[in-house]
Protein backbone atom coordinates (compact mmCIF):
# COMPACT_ATOMS: atom_id res chain seq x y z
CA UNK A 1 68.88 1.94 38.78
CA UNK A 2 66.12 2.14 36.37
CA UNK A 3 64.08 -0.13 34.70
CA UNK A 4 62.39 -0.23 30.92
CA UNK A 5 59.78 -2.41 28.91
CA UNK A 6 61.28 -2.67 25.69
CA UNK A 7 61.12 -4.29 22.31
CA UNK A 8 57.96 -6.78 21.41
CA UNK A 9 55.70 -6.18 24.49
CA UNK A 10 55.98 -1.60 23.83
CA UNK A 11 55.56 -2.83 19.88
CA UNK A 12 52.47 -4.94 20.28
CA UNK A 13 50.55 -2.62 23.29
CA UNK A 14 51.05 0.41 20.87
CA UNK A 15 49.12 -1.71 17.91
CA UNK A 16 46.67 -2.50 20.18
CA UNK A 17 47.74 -6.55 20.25
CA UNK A 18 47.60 -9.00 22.89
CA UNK A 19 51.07 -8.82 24.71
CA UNK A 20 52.53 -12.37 25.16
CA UNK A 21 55.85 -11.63 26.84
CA UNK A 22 57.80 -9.01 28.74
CA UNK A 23 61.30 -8.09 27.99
CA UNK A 24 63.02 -5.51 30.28
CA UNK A 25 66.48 -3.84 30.16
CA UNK A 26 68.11 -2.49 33.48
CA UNK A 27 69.81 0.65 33.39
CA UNK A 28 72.42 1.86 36.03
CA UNK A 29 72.92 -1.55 37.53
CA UNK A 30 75.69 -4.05 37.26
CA UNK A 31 75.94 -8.22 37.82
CA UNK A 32 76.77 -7.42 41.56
CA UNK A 33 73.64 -5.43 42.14
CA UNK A 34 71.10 -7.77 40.34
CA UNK A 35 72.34 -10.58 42.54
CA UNK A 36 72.54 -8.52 45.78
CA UNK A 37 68.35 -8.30 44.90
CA UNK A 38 68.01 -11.77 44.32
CA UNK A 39 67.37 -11.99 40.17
CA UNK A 40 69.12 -15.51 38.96
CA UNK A 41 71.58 -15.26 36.20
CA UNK A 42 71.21 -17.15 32.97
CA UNK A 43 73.06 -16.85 29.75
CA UNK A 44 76.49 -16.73 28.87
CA UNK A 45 76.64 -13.89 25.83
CA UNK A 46 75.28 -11.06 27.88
CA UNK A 47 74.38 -10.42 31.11
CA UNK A 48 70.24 -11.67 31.42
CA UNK A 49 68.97 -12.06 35.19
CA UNK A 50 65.66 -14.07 35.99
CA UNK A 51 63.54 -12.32 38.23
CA UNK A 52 62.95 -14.06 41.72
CA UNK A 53 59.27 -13.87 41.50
CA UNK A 54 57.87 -13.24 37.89
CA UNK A 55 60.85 -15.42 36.46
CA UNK A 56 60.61 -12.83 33.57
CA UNK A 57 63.96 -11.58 31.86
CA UNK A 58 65.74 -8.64 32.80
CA UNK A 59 68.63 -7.79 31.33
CA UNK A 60 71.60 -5.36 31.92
CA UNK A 61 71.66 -2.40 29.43
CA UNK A 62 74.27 -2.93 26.84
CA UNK A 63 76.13 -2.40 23.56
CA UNK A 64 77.74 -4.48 21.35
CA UNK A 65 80.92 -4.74 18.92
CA UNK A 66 81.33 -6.25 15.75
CA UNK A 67 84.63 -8.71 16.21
CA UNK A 68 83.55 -11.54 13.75
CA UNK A 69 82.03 -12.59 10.74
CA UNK A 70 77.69 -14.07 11.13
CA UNK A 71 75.70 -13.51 14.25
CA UNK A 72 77.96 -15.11 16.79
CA UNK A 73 80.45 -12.25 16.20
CA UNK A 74 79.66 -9.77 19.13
CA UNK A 75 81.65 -8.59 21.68
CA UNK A 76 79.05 -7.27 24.76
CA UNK A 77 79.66 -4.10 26.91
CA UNK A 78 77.13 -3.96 29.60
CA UNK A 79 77.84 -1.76 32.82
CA UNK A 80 75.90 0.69 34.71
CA UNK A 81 77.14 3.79 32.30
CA UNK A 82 75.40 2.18 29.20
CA UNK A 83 72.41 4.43 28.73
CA UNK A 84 69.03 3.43 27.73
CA UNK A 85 69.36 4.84 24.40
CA UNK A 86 72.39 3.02 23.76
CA UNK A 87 70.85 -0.32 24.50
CA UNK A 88 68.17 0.43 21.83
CA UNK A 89 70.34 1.79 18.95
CA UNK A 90 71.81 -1.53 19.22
CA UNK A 91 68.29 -2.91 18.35
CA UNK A 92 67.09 -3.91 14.51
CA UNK A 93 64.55 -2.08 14.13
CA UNK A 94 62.96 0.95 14.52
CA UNK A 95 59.87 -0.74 15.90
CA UNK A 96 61.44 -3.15 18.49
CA UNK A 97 63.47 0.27 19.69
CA UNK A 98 60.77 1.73 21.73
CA UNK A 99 60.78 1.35 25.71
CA UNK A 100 58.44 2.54 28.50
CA UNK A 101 59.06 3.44 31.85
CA UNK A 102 57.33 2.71 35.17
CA UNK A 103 54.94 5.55 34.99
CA UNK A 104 54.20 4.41 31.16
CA UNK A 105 55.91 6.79 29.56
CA UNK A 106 57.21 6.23 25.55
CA UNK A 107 60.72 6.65 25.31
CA UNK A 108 61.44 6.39 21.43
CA UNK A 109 64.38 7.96 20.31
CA UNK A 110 64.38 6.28 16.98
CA UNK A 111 60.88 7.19 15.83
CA UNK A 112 59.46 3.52 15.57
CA UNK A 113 56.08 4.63 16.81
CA UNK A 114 55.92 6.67 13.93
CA UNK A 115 57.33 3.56 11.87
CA UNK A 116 53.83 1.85 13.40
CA UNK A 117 51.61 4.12 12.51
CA UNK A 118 52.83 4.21 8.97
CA UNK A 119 52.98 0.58 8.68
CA UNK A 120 56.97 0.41 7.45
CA UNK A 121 59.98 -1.56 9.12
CA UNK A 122 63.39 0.38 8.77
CA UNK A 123 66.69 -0.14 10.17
CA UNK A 124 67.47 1.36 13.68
CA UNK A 125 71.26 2.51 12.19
CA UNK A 126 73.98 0.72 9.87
CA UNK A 127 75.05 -1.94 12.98
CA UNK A 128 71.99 -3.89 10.78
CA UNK A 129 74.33 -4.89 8.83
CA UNK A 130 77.03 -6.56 11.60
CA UNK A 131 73.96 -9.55 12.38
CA UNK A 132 72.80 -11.27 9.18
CA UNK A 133 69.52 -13.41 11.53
CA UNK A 134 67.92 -9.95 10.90
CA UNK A 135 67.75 -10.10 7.38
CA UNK A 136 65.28 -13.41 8.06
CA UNK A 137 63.65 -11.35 11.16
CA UNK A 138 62.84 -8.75 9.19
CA UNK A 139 61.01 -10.77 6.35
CA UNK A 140 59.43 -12.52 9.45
CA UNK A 141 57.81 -8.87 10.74
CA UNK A 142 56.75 -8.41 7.16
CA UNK A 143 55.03 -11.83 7.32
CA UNK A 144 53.25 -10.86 10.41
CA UNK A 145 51.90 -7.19 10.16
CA UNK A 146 52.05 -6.69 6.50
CA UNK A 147 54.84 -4.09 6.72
CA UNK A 148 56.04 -2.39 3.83
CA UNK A 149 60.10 -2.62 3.97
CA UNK A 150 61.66 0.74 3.50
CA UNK A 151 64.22 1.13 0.41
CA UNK A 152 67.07 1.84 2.42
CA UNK A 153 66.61 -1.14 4.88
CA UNK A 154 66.14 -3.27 1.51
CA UNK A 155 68.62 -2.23 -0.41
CA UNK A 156 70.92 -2.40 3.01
CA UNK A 157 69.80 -6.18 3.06
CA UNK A 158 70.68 -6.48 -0.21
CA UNK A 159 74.30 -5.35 0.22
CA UNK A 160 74.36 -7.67 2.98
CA UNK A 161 73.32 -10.70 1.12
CA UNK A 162 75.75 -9.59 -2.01
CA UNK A 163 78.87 -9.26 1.29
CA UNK A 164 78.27 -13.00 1.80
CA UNK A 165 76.89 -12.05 5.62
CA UNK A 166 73.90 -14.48 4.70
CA UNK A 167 75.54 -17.68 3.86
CA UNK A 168 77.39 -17.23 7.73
CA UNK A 169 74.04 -18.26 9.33
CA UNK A 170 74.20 -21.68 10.17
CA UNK A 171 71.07 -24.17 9.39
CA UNK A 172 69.21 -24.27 13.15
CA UNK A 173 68.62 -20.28 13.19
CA UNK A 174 67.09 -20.47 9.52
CA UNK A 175 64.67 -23.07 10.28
CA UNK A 176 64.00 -20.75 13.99
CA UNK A 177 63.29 -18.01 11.87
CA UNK A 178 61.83 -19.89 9.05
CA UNK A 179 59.17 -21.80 11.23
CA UNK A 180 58.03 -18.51 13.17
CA UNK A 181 57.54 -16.82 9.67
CA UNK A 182 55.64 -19.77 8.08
CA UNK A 183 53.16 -19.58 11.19
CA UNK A 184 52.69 -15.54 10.80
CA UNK A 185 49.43 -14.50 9.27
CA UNK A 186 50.63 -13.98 6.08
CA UNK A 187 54.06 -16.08 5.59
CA UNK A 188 53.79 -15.59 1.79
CA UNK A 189 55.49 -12.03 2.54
CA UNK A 190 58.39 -13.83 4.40
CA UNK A 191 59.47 -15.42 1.30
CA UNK A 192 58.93 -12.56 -1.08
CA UNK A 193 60.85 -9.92 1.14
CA UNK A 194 64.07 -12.80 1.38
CA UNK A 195 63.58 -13.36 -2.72
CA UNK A 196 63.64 -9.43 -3.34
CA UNK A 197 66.93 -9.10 -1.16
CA UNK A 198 68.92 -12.44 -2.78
CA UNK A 199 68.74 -13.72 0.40
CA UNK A 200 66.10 -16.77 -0.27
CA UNK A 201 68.77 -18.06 -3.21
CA UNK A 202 71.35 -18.56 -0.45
CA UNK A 203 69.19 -20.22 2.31
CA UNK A 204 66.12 -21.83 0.49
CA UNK A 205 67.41 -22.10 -2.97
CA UNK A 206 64.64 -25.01 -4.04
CA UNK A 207 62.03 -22.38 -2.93
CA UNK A 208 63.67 -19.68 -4.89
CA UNK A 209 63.96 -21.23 -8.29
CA UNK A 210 60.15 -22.37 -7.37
CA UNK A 211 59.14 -18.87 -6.95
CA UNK A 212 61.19 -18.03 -9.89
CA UNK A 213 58.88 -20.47 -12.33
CA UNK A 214 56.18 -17.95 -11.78
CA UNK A 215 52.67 -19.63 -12.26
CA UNK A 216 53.88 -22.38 -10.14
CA UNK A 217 55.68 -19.76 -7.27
CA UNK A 218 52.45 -17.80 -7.48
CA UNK A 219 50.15 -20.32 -6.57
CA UNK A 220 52.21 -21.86 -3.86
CA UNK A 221 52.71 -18.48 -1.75
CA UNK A 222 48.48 -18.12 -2.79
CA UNK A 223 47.96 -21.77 -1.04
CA UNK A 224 50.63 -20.94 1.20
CA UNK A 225 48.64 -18.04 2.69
CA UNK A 226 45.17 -20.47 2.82
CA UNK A 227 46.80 -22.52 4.66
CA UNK A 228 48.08 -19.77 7.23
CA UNK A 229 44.21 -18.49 7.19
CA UNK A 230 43.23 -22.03 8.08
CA UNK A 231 45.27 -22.77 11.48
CA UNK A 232 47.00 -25.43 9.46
CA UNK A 233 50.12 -26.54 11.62
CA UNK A 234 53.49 -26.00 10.95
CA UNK A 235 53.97 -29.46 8.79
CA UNK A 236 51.33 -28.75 6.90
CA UNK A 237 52.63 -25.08 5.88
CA UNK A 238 55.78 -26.44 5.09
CA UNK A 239 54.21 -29.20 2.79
CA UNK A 240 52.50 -26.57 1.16
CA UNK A 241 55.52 -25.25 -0.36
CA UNK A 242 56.75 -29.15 -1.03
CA UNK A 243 53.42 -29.76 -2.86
CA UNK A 244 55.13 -27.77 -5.88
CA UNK A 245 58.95 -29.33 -5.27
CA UNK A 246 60.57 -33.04 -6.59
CA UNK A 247 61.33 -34.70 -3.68
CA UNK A 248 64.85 -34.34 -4.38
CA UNK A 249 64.50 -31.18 -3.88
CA UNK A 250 62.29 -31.71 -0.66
CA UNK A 251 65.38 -33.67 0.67
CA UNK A 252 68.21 -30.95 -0.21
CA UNK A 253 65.84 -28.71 1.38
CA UNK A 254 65.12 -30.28 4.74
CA UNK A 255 68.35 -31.42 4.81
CA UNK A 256 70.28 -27.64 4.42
CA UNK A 257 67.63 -26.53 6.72
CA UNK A 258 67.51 -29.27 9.03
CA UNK A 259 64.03 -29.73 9.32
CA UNK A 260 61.89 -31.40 11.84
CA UNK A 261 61.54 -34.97 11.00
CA UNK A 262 57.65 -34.17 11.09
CA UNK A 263 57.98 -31.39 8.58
CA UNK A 264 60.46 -33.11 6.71
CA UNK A 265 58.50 -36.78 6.28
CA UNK A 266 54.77 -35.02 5.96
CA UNK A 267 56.81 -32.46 2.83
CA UNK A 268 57.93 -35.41 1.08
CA UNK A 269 54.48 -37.54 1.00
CA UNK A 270 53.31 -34.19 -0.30
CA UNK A 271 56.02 -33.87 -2.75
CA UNK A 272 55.11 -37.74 -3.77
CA UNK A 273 51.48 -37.75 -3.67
CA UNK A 274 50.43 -34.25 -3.86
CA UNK A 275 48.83 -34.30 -7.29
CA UNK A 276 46.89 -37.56 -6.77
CA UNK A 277 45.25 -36.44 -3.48
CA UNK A 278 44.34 -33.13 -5.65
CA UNK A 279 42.53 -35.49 -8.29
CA UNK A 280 41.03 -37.59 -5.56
CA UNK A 281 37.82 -37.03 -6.82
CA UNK A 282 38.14 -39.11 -10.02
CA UNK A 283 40.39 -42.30 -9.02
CA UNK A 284 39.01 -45.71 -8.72
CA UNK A 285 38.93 -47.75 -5.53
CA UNK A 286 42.17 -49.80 -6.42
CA UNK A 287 44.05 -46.57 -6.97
CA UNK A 288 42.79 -44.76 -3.73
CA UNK A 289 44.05 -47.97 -1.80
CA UNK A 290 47.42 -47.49 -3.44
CA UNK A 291 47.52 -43.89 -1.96
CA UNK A 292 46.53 -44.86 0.94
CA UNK A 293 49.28 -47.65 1.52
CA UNK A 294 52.00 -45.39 0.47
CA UNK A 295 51.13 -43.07 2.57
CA UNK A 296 51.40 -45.38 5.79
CA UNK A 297 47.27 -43.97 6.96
CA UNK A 298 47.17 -47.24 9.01
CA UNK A 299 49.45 -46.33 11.33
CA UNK A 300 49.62 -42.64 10.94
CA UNK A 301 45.86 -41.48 10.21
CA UNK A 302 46.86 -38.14 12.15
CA UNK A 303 49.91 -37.42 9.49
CA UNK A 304 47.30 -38.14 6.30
CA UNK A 305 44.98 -35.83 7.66
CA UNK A 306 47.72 -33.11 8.08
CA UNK A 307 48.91 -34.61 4.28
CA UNK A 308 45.09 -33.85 2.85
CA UNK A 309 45.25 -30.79 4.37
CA UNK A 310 48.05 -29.54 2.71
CA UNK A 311 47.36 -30.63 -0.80
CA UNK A 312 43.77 -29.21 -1.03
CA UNK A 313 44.00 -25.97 0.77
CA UNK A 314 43.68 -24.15 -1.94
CA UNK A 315 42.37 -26.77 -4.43
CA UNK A 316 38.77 -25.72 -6.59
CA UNK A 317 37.69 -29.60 -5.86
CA UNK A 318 39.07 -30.11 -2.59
CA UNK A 319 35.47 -30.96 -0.96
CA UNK A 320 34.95 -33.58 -3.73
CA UNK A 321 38.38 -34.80 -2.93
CA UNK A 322 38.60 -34.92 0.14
CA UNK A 323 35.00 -36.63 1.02
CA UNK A 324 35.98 -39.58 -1.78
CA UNK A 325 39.36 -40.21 -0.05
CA UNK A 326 37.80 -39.92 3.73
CA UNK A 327 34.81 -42.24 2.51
CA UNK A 328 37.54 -44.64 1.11
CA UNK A 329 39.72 -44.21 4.43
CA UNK A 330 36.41 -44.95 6.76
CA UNK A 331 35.56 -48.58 4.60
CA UNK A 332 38.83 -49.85 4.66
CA UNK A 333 39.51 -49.07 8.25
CA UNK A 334 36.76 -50.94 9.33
CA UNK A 335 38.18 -53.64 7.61
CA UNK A 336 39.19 -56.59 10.81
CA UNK A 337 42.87 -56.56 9.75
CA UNK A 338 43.52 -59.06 12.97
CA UNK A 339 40.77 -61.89 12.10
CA UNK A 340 42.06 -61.86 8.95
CA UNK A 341 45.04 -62.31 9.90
CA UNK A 342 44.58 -64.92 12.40
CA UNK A 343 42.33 -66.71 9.60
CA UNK A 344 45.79 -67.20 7.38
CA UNK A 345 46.71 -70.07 6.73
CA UNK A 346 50.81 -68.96 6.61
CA UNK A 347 52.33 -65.28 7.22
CA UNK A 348 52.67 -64.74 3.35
CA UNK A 349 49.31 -64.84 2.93
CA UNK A 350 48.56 -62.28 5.41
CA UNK A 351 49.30 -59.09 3.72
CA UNK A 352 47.90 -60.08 0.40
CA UNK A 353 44.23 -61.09 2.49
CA UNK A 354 44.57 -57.46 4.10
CA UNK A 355 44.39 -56.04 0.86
CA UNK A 356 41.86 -57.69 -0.65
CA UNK A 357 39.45 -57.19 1.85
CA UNK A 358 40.61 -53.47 2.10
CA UNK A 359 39.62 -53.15 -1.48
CA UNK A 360 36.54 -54.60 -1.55
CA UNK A 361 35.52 -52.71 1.07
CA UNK A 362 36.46 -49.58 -0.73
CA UNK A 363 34.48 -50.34 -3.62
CA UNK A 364 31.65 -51.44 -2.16
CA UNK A 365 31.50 -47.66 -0.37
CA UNK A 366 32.01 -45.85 -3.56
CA UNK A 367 29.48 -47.62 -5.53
CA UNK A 368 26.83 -46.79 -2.37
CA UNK A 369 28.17 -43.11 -2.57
């Protein structure tokens, strides 16, 4: 019985990156023995043990057979004759096919530390093909380390996409992928490695026909990537890309995609109100309270923040914007919603009052500015 680091952990130590997690794979063991030393089994696919201690993942070396159409169509092998280099050929890549032993030696049959040094992701072999999910991890690894995508592993993806293996991923694995990619360093890549294999047509079509506008594609992956180089959250990245979108097309999106109800509400304000935030700069008081009612900033002052965020990232007057609308947000907030409402002579009157006091107060700050 031996056992390997593999995959993400061997990647990132060899690029000299922090490692967050360790995966291992156990070689010349079977269920009976991993139990027999106390690991805890989890997963139903393929055999995965816990250990008893570290609670890391261990799992048995294996190889797999394509029986079905999509990703769910495997058939696992895993006994104690599966050899290490099996397990990896099995892997996607060339870079997440590297192992070390216990005495930290490099086992990489597949060259991937070569791969790393040249900065290029390539297929491990043609099983690529039999898992469509890494046609979106692959644009994801592009979005994080700026990888160049070898021809053959693009024009492979291609063929896979043109097979109909893409639209056989269901809508919860997109948005996995999708979300990890749009919170890589440069997600911009993500979407132009999917649109340069067909594959962002079939799973993001709004996004494609975006991208395929040109000016208007250009400058959303350009804010896109501001917003990456920011911190901004995951809502705000995806209302980046709604910024550009009707909010039709917002809904068909985070509908096929099934979106978060964070991303999907905070994508279609910016769909909505995008543009206006952008001009924020010039707009009178009345027309900054409007914005500000639409967007619900009374209750949800965290979500507007997130909403400014994504419509100025990349904006030429965004600190003119953004200090009109946060000096109109301030004056109206401090605006005693409750005495004026207990002042009211009948619940009619209430919100009107609200309003009017809101929007005096607004004024008054903007004239002082």
């Amino acid at each position: 019985m031996k056992i390997y680091t593999v995959g993400g952990a061997v990647r990132d130590e060899l690029l000299g990156l922090p490692v967050k997690d360790r995966d291992y794979v156990v070689v010349g063991a079977g269920p009976e023995e991993m139990l027999r030393l106390g690991f805890k089994p989890v997963g139903k696919d393929f055999p995965v043990f816990l250990h008893p201690q570290t609670h890391e993942e261990y799992a048995l070396a294996r190889t797999e057979r394509k029986v079905g159409k999509g990703y769910h169509g495997f058939e696992c092998h895993a006994a104690p004759d599966v050899t290490l280099e099996q397990d990896l050929a099995r892997r996607d890549l060339t870079i997440n096919a590297i192992a070390k032993d216990d005495h930290g030696a490099i086992i990489d049959p597949f060259n991937g530390a070569a791969d790393l040094k040249a900065g290029v992701l390539r297929h491990v072999s043609p099983a690529f093909a039999e898992d469509p999910v890494r046609i979106l991890r692959v644009a994801r690894f592009a979005a994080r380390y700026g990888f160049a995508i070898v021809p053959e592993t693009q024009a492979l993806m291609r063929k896979m996409v043109e097979a109909g293996e893409a639209d056989a991923l269901v809508a919860e694995r997109v948005w996995q992928e999708v979300a990890l990619g749009l919170m890589e360093k440069k997600p911009s890549r993500m979407f132009e490695a999917l649109r340069q294999c067909g594959a962002l047509d079939r799973v993001m079509p709004e996004i494609d026909a975006l991208f395929a506008s040109g000016k208007q594609g250009v400058e959303a992956l350009h804010a896109l990537d501001a917003a990456a180089q920011a911190g901004a959250s995951l809502e705000a990245r995806f209302a980046v890309l709604a910024c550009a979108l009707d909010p039709l097309a917002v809904e068909a999106l985070a509908d096929r995609l099934r979106a978060p109800a964070a991303c999907r509400d905070l994508a279609l304000l910016a769909a909505r109100h995008a543009n206006l935030i952008a001009d924020a700069a010039g707009l009178d008081a009345e027309v900054l309270l409007e914005l500000l009612n639409a967007t619900d900033v009374w209750r949800r002052p965290e979500r507007f923040a997130e909403l400014m965020t994504a419509a100025l990232v990349d904006e030429p007057e965004a600190g003119a914007a953004r200090a009109r609308l946060e000096r109109a947000l301030r004056a109206a907030v401090a605006v005693d919603a409750g005495e004026i409402a207990q002042a009211a002579a009948n619940p009619d009157e209430i919100r009107g009052r609200i309003n009017a006091a809101r929007l005096e107060a607004v004024r008054r700050a903007l004239e002082n500015q």
